[in-house]
C-alpha atoms as a PDB file:
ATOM      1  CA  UNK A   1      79.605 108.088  72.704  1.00  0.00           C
ATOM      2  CA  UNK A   2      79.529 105.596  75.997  1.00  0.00           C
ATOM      3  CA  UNK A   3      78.747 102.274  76.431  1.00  0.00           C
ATOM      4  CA  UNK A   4      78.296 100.254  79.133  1.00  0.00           C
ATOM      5  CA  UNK A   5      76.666  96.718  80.346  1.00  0.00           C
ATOM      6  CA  UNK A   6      73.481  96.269  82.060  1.00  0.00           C
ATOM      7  CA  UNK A   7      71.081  93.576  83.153  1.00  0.00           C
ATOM      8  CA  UNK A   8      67.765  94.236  81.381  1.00  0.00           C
ATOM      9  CA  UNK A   9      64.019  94.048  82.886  1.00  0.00           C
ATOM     10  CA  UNK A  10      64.269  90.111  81.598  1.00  0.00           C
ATOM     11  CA  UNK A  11      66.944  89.574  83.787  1.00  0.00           C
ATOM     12  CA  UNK A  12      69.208  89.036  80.385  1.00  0.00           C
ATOM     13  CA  UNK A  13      72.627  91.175  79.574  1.00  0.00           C
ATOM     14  CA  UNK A  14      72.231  94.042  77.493  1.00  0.00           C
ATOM     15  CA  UNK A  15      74.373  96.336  76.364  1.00  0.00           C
ATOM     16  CA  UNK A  16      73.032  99.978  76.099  1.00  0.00           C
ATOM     17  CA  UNK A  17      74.719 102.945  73.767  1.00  0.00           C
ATOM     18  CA  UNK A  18      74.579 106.720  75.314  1.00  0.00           C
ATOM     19  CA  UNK A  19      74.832 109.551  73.103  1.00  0.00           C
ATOM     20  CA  UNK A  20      73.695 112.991  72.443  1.00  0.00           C
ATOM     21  CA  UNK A  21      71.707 112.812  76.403  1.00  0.00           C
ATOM     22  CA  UNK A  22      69.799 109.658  75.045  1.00  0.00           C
ATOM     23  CA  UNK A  23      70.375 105.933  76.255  1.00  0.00           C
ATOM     24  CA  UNK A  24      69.472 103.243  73.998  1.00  0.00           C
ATOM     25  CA  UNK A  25      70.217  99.234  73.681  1.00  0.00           C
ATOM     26  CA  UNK A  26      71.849  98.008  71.110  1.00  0.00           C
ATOM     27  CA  UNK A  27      70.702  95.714  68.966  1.00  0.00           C
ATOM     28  CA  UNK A  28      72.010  92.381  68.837  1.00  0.00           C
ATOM     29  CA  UNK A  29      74.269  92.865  71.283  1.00  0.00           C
ATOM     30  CA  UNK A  30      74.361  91.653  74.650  1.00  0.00           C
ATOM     31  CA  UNK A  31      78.355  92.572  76.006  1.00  0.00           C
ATOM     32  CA  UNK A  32      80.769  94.902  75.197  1.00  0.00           C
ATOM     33  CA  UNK A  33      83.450  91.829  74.324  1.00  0.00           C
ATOM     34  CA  UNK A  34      80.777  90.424  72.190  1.00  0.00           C
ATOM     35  CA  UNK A  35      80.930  94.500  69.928  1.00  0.00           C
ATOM     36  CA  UNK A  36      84.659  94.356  70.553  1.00  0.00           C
ATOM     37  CA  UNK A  37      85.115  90.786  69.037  1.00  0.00           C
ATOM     38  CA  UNK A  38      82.789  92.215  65.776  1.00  0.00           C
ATOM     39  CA  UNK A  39      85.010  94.890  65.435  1.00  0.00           C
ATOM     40  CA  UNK A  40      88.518  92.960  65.788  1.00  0.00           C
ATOM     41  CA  UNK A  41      86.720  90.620  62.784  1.00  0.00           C
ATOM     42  CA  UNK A  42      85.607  93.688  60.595  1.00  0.00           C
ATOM     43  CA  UNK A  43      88.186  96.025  61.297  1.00  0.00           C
ATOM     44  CA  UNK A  44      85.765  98.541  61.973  1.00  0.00           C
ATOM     45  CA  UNK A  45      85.820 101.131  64.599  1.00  0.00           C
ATOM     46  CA  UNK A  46      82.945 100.633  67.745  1.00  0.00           C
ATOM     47  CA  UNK A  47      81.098 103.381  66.540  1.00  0.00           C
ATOM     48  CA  UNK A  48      80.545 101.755  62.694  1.00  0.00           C
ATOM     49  CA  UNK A  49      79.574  98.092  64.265  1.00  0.00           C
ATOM     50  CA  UNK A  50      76.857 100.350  66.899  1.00  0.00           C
ATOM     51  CA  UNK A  51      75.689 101.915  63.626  1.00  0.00           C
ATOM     52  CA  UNK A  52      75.570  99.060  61.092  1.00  0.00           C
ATOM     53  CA  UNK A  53      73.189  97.258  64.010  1.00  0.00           C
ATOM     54  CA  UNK A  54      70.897 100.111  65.286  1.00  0.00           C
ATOM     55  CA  UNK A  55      69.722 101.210  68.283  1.00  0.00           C
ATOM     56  CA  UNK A  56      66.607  99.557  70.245  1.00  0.00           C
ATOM     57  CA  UNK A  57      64.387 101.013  73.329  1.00  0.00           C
ATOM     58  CA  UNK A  58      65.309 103.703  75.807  1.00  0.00           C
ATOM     59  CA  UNK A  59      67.391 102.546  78.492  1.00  0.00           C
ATOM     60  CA  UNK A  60      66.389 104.532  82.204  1.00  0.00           C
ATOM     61  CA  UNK A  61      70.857 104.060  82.655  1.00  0.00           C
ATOM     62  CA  UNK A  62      70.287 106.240  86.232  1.00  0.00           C
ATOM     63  CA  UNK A  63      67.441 104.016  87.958  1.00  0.00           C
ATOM     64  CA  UNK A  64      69.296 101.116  86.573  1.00  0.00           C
ATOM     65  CA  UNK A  65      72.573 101.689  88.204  1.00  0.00           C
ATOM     66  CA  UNK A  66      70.584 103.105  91.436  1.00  0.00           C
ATOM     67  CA  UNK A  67      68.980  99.385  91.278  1.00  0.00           C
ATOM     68  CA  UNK A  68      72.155  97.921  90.803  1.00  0.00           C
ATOM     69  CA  UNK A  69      71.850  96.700  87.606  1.00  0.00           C
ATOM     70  CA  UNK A  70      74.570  98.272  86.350  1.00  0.00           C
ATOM     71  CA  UNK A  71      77.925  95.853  85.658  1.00  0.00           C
ATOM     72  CA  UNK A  72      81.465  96.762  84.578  1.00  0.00           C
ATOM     73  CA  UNK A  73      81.710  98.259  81.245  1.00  0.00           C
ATOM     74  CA  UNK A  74      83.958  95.114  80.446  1.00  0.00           C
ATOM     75  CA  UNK A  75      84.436  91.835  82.025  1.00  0.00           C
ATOM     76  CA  UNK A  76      84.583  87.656  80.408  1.00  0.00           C
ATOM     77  CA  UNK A  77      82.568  84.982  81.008  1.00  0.00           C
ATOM     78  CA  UNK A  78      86.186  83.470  82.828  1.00  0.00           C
ATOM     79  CA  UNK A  79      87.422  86.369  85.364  1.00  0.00           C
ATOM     80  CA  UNK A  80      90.325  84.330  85.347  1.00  0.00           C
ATOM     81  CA  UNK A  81      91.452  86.035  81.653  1.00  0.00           C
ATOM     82  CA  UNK A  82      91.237  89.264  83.015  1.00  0.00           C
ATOM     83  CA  UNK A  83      93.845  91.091  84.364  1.00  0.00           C
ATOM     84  CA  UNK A  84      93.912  94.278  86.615  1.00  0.00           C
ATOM     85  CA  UNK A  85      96.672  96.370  87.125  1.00  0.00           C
ATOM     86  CA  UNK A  86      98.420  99.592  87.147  1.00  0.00           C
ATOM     87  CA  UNK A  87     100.574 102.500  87.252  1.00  0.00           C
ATOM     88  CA  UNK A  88     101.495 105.214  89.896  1.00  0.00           C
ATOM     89  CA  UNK A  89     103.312 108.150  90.012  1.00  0.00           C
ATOM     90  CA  UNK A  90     102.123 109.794  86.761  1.00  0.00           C
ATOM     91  CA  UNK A  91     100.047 112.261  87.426  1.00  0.00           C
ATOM     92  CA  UNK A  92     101.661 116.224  88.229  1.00  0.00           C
ATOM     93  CA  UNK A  93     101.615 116.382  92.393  1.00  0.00           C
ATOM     94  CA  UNK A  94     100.753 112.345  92.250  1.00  0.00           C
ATOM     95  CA  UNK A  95     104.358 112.405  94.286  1.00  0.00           C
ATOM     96  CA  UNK A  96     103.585 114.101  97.112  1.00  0.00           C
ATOM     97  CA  UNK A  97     101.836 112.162  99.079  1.00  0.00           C
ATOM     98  CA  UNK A  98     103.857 109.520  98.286  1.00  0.00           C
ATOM     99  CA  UNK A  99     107.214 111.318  98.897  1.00  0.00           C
ATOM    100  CA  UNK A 100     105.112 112.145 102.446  1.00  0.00           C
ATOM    101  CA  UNK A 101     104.660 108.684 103.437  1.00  0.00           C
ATOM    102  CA  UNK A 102     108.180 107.515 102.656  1.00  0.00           C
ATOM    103  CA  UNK A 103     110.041 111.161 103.480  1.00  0.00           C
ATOM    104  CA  UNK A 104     110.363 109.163 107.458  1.00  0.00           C
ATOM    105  CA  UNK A 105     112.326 106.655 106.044  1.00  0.00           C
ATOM    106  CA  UNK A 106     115.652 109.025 104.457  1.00  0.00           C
ATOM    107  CA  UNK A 107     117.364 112.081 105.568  1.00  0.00           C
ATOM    108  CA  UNK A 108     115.258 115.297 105.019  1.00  0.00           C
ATOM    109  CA  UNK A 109     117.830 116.238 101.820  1.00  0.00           C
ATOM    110  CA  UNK A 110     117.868 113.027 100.056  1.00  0.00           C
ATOM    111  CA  UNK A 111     115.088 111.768  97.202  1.00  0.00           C
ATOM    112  CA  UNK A 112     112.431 109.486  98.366  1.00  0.00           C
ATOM    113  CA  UNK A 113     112.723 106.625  95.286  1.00  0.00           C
ATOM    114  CA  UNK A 114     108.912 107.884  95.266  1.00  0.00           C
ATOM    115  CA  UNK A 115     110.442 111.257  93.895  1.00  0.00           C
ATOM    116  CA  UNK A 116     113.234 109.518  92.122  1.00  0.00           C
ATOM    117  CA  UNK A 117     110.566 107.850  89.591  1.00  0.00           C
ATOM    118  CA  UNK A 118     108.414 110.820  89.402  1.00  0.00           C
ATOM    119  CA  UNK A 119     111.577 112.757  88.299  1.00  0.00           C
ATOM    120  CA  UNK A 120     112.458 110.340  85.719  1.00  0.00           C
ATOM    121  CA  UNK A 121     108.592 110.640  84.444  1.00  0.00           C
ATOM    122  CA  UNK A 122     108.776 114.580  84.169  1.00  0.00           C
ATOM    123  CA  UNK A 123     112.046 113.922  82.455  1.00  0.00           C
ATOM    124  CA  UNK A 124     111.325 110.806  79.617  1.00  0.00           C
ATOM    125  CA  UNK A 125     107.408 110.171  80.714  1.00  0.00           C
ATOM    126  CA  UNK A 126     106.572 111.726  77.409  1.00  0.00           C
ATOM    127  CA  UNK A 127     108.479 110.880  74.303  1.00  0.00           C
ATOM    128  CA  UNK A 128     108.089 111.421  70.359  1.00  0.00           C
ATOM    129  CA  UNK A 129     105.202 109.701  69.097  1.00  0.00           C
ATOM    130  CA  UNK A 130     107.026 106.008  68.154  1.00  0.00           C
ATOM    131  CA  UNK A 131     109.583 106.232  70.378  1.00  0.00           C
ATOM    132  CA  UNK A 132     109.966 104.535  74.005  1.00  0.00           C
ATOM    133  CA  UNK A 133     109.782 106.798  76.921  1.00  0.00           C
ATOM    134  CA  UNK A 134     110.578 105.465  80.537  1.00  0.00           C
ATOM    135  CA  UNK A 135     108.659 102.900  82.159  1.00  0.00           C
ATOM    136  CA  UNK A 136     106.408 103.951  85.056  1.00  0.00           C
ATOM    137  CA  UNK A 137     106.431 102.107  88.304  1.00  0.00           C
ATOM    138  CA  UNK A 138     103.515  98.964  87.864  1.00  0.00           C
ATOM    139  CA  UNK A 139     101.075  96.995  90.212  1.00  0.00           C
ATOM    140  CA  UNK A 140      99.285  94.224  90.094  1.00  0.00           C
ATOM    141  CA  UNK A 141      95.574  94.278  91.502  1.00  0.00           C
ATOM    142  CA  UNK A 142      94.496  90.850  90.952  1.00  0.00           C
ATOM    143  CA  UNK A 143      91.978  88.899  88.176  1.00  0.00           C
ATOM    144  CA  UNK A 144      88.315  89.541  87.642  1.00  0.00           C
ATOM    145  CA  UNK A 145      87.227  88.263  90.430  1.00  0.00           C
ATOM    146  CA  UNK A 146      88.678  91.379  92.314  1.00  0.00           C
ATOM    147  CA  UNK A 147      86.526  93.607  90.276  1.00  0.00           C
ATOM    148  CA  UNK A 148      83.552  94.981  91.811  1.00  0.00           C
ATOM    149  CA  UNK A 149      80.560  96.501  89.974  1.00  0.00           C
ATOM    150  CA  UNK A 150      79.445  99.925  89.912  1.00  0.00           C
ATOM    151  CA  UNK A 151      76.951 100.607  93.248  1.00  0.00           C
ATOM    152  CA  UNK A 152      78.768  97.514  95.057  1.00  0.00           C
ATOM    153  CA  UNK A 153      80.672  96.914  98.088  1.00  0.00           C
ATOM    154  CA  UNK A 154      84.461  97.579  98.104  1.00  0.00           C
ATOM    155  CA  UNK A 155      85.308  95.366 100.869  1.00  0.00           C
ATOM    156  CA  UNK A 156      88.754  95.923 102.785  1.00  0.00           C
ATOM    157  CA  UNK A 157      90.219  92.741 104.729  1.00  0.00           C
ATOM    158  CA  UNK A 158      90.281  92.174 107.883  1.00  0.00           C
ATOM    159  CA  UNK A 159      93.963  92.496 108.037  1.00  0.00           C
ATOM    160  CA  UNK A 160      94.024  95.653 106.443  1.00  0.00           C
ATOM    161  CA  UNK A 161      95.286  98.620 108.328  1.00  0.00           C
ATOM    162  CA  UNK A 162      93.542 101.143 105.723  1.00  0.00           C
ATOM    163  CA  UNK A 163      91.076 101.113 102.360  1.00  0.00           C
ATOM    164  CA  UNK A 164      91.112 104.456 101.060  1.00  0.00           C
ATOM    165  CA  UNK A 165      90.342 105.744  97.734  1.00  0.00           C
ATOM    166  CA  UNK A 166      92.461 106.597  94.442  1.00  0.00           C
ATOM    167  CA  UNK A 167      89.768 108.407  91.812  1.00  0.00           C
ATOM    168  CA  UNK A 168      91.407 107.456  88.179  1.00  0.00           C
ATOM    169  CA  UNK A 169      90.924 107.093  84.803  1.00  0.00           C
ATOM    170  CA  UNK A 170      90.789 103.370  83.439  1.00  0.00           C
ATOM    171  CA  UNK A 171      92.149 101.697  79.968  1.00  0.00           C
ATOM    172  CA  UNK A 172      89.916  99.063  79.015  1.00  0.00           C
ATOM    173  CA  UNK A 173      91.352  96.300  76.273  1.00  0.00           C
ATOM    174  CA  UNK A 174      90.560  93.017  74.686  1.00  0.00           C
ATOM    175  CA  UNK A 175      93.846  91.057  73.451  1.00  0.00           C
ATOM    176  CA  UNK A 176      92.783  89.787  69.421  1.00  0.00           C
ATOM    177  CA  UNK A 177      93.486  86.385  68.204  1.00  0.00           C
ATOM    178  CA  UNK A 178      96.604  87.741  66.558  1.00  0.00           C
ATOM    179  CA  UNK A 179      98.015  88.560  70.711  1.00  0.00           C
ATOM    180  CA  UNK A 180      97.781  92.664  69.675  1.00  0.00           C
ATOM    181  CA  UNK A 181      95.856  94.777  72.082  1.00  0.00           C
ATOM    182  CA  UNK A 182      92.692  96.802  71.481  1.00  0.00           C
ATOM    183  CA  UNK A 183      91.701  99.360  73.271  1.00  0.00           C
ATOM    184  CA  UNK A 184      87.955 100.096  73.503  1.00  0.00           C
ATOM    185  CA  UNK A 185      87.732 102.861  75.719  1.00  0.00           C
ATOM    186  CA  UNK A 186      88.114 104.776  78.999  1.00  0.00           C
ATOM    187  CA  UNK A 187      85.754 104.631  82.179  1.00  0.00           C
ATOM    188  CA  UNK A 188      86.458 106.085  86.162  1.00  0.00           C
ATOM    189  CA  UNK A 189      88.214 103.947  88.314  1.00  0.00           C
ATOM    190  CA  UNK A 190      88.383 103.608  91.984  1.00  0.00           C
ATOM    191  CA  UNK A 191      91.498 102.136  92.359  1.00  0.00           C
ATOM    192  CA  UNK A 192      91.157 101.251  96.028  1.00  0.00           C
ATOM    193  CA  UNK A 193      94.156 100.799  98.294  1.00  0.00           C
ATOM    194  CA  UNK A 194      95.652 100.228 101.887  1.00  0.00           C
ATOM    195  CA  UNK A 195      97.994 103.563 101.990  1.00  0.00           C
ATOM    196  CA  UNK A 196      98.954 102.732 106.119  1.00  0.00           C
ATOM    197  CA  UNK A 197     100.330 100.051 104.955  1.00  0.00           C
ATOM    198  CA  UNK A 198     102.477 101.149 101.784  1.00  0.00           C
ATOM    199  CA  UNK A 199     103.460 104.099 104.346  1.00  0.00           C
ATOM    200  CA  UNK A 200     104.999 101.025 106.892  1.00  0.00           C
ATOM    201  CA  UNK A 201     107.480 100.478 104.199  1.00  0.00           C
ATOM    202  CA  UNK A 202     107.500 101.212 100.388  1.00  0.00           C
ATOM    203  CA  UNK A 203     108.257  97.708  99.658  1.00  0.00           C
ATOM    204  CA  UNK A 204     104.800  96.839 100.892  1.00  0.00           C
ATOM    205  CA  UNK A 205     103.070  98.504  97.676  1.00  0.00           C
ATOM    206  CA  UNK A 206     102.654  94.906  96.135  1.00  0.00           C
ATOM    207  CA  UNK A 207     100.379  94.104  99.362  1.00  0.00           C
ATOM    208  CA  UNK A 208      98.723  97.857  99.572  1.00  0.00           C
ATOM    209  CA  UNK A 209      97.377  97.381  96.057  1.00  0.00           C
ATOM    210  CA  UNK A 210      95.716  93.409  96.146  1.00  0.00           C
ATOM    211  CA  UNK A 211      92.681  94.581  96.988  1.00  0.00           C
ATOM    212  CA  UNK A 212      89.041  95.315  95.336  1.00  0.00           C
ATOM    213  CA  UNK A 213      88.421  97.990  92.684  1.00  0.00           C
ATOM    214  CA  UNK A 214      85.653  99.217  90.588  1.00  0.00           C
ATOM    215  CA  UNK A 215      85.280 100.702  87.123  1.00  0.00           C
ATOM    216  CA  UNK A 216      82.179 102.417  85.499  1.00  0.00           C
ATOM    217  CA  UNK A 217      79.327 102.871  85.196  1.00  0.00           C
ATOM    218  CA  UNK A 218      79.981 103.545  81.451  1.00  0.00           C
ATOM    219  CA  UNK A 219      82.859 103.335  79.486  1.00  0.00           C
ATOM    220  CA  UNK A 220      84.076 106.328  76.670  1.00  0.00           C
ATOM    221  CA  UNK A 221      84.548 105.723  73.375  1.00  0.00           C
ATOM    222  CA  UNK A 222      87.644 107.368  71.755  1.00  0.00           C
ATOM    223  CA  UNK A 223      90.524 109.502  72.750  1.00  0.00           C
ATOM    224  CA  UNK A 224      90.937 110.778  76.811  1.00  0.00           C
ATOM    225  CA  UNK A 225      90.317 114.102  76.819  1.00  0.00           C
ATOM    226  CA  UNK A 226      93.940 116.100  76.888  1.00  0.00           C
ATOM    227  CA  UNK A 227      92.106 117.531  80.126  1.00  0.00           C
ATOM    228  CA  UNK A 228      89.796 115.907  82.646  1.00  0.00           C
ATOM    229  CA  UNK A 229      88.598 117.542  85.385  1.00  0.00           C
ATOM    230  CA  UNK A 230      86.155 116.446  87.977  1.00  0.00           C
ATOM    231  CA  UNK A 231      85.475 115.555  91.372  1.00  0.00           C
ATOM    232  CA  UNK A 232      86.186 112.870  94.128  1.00  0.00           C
ATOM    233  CA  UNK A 233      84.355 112.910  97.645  1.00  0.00           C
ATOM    234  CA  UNK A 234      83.514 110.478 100.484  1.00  0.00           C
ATOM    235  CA  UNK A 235      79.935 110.722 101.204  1.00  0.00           C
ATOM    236  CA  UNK A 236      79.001 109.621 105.064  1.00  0.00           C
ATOM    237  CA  UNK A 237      75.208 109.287 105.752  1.00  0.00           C
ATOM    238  CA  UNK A 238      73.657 112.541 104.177  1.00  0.00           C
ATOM    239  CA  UNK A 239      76.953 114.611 104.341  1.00  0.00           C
ATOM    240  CA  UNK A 240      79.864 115.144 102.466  1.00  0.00           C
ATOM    241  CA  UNK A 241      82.937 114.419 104.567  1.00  0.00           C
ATOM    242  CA  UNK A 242      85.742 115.083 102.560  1.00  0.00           C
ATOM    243  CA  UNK A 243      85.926 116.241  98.754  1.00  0.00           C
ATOM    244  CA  UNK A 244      88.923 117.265  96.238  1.00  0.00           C
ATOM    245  CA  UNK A 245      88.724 118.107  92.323  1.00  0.00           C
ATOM    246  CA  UNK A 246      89.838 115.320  90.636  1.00  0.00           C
ATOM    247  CA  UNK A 247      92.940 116.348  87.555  1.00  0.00           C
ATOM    248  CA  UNK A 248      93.825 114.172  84.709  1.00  0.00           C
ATOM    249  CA  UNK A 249      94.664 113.496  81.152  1.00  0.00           C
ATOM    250  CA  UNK A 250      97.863 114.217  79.648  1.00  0.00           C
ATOM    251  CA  UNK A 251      97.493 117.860  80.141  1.00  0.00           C
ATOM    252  CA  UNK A 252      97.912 116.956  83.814  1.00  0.00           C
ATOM    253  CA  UNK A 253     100.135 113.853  83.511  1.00  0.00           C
ATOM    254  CA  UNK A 254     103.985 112.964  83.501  1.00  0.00           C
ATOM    255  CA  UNK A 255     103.392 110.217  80.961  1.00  0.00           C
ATOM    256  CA  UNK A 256     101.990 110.165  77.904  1.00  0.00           C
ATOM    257  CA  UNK A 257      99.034 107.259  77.713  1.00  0.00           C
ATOM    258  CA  UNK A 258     100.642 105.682  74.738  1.00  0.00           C
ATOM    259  CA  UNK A 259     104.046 105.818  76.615  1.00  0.00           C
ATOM    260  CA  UNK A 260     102.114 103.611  79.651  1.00  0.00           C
ATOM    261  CA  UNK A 261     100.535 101.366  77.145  1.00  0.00           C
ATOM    262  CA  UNK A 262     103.702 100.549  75.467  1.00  0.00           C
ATOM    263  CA  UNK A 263     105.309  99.648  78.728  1.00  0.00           C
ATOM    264  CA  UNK A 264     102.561  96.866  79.763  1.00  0.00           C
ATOM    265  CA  UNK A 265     101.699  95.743  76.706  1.00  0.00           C
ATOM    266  CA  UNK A 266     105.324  94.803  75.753  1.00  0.00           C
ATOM    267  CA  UNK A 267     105.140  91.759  78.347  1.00  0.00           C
ATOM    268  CA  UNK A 268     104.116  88.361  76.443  1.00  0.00           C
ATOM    269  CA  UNK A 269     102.202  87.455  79.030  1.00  0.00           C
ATOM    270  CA  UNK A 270      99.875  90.589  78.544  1.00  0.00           C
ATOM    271  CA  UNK A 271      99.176  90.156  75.232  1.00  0.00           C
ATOM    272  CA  UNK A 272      97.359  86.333  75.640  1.00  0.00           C
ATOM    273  CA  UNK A 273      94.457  86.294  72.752  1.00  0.00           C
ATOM    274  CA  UNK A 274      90.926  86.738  73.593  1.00  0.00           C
ATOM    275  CA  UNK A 275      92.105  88.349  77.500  1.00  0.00           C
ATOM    276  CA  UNK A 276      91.187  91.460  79.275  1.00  0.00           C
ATOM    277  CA  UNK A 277      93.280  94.395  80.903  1.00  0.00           C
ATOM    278  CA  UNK A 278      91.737  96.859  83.103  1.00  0.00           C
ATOM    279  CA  UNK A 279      94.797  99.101  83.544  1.00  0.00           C
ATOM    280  CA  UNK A 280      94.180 102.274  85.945  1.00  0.00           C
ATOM    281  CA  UNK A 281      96.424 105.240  84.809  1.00  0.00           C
ATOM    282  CA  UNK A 282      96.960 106.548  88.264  1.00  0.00           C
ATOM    283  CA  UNK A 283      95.863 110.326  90.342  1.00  0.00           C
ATOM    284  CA  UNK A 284      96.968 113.236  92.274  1.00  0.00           C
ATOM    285  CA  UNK A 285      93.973 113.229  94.785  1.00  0.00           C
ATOM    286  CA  UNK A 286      93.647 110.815  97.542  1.00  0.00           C
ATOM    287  CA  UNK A 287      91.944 111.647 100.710  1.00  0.00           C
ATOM    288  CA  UNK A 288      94.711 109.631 102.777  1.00  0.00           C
ATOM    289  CA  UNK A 289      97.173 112.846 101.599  1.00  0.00           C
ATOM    290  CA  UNK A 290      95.258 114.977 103.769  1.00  0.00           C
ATOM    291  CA  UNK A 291      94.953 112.909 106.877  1.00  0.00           C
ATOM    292  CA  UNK A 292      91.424 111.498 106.393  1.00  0.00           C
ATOM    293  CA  UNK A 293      90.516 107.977 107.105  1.00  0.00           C
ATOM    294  CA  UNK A 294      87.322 106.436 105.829  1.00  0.00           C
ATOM    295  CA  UNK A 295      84.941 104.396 107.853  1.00  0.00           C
ATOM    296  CA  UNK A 296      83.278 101.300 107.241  1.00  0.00           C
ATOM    297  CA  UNK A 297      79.872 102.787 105.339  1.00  0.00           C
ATOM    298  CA  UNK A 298      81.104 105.649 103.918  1.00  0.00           C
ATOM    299  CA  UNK A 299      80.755 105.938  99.953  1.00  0.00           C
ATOM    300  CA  UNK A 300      83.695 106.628  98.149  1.00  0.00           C
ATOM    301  CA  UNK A 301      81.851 109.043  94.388  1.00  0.00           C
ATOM    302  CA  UNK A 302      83.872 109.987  91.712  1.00  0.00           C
ATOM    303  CA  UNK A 303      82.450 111.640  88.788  1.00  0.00           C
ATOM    304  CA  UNK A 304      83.873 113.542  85.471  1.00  0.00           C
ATOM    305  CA  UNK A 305      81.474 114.903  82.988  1.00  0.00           C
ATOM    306  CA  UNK A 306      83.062 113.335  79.449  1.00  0.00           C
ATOM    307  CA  UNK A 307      82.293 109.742  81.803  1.00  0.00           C
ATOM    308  CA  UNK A 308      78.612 110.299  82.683  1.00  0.00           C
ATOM    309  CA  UNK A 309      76.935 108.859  85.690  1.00  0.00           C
ATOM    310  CA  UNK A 310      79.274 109.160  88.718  1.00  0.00           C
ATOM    311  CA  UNK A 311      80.955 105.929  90.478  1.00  0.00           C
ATOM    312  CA  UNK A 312      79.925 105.266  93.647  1.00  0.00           C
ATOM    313  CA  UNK A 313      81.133 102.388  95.785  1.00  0.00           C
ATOM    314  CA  UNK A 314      80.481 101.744  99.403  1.00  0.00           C
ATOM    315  CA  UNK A 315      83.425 100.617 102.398  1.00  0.00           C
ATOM    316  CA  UNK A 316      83.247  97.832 104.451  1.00  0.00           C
ATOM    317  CA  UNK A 317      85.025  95.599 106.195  1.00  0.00           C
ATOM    318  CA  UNK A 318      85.615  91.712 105.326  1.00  0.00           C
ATOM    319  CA  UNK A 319      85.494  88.603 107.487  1.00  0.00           C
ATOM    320  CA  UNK A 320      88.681  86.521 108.398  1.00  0.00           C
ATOM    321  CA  UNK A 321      89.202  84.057 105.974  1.00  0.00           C
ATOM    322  CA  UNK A 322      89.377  80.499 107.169  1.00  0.00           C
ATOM    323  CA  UNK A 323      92.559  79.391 105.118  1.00  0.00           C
ATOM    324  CA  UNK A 324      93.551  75.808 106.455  1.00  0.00           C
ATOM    325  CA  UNK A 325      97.196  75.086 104.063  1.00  0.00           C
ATOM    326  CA  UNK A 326      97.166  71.363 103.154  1.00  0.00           C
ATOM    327  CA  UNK A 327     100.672  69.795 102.521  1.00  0.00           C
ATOM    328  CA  UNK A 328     100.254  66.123  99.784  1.00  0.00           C
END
């Protein structure tokens, strides 16, 4: 089962159930937070609260997100209580290109720290169920407002010296009244980045990764898949410009999900009732790895069949900001 957000023919939110090949609106229902909340009060699964209300009309999910109708699975009425972030270097090969753009900065036979916390991920990434493995290196992206829906523009800065992809899988989660975290689902993630400028310095990952990102169209109910496998390309005009299968889950991760979940959520300030956390799990495939640079217009697509419709996002480039400092 999927879910995901859309604005209907009445120009109202609507929140539309896919299942079996069939879209569907649910009844009753107008966001995904609204389902979540019934759930948290129930302590029901999605699935039983989708159920108990019943599904309405079919939902064309395709020509809506083509007429970009199509929001984030998740968002809040505030984007201020949302909070984006993430976690790198967990994915098997996800260290290469790293380990490429720092390798410069050491001697040929010493470990990149890039390599350093990949190694320690192979080694305690995955522990018992119940016990703590080892914390994965962690970004921030930014609020809400640096979210960008599914069809729209992923706009690099001005300053920015790249905006290249990352294809990834995305944790969704509402924080209940009690300060516990939820998690509703999964949905692809373009976790979009300036890679020329983490490869200046490693230091400058904080800066590489404040910029846009999208999630969507449709968000999965349930476990990830042990095994995801799919695709990420950069379309330019009518042709395909550069393209990579796209490998994740656990079978193709140095972490166990849990063992990244534990490692966020065990910050107070993550766990503030009634917020939301996008967290992106991370990826071995980046077009930047290979020497490709993306041009303003180019669509960055990512699909995976257990996600549905594919997420497509366009480049382009963002005005100077007129930022005049005031000292009282």
């Amino acid at each position: 089962m999927r879910l995901s957000q859309i604005v209907d023919d009445n120009d109202k939110r609507a929140l539309v159930v896919t299942a079996r090949g069939e879209s569907r609106l649910v009844k009753g229902l107008r966001t995904l937070r609204d389902l979540a909340a019934e759930a948290l009060a129930e302590g029901a699964p999605l699935r039983k609260i989708v159920a108990d209300r019943g599904i309405g009309k079919p939902v064309d999910l395709a020509a809506a997100l083509k007429e970009k109708r199509v929001l984030a699975p998740l968002d809040h009425d505030d984007p201020a209580h949302i909070v984006v972030t993430g976690t790198g270097l967990t994915h098997l090969g996800s260290a290469e290109g790293r380990d490429k753009m720092h390798r410069t900065l050491v001697d040929a036979t010493t470990l990149t720290d890039s390599m350093k916390m990949f190694r320690l991920g192979l080694e305690g990434g995955k522990p018992a169920p119940g016990a703590t493995g080892v914390q994965p290196e962690w970004f921030y992206k930014g609020d809400g407002s640096t979210l960008v829906p599914p069809g729209g523009d992923l706009v690099s800065p001005n300053f920015a010296l790249d905006g290249g992809e990352e294809p990834e899988i995305v944790g969704l989660y509402l924080i209940d009244d009690d300060g516990q975290p939820a998690r509703l689902g999964f949905a692809l993630g373009n976790e979009f980045s300036d890679h020329a400028m983490e490869r200046q310095n490693y230091l400058y990952l904080a800066h590489s990764k404040l910029r846009p990102s999208s999630v969507g169209p449709e968000m999965l109910v349930g476990e990830l898949p042990a095994d995801v496998r799919g695709a990420s390309r950069i379309r330019r005009g009518k042709e395909v410009v550069w393209e990579r299968p796209f490998l994740t889950g656990e079978h193709n991760m140095s972490h166990t999900i849990a063992n990244l979940e534990a490692h966020h959520f065990k910050y107070a300030q993550f766990r503030q009732p009634g917020d939301v956390h996008v967290h992106f799990f991370g990826t071995a495939t980046l077009s930047f790895a290979d020497g490709f640079k993306a041009e303003k217009g180019d669509v960055f697509e990512i699909e995976a069949e257990p996600f549905g419709l594919p997420l497509r996002n366009k480049l382009t480039i963002g005005k100077p900001a007129k930022v005049k400092l005031r000292v009282l």
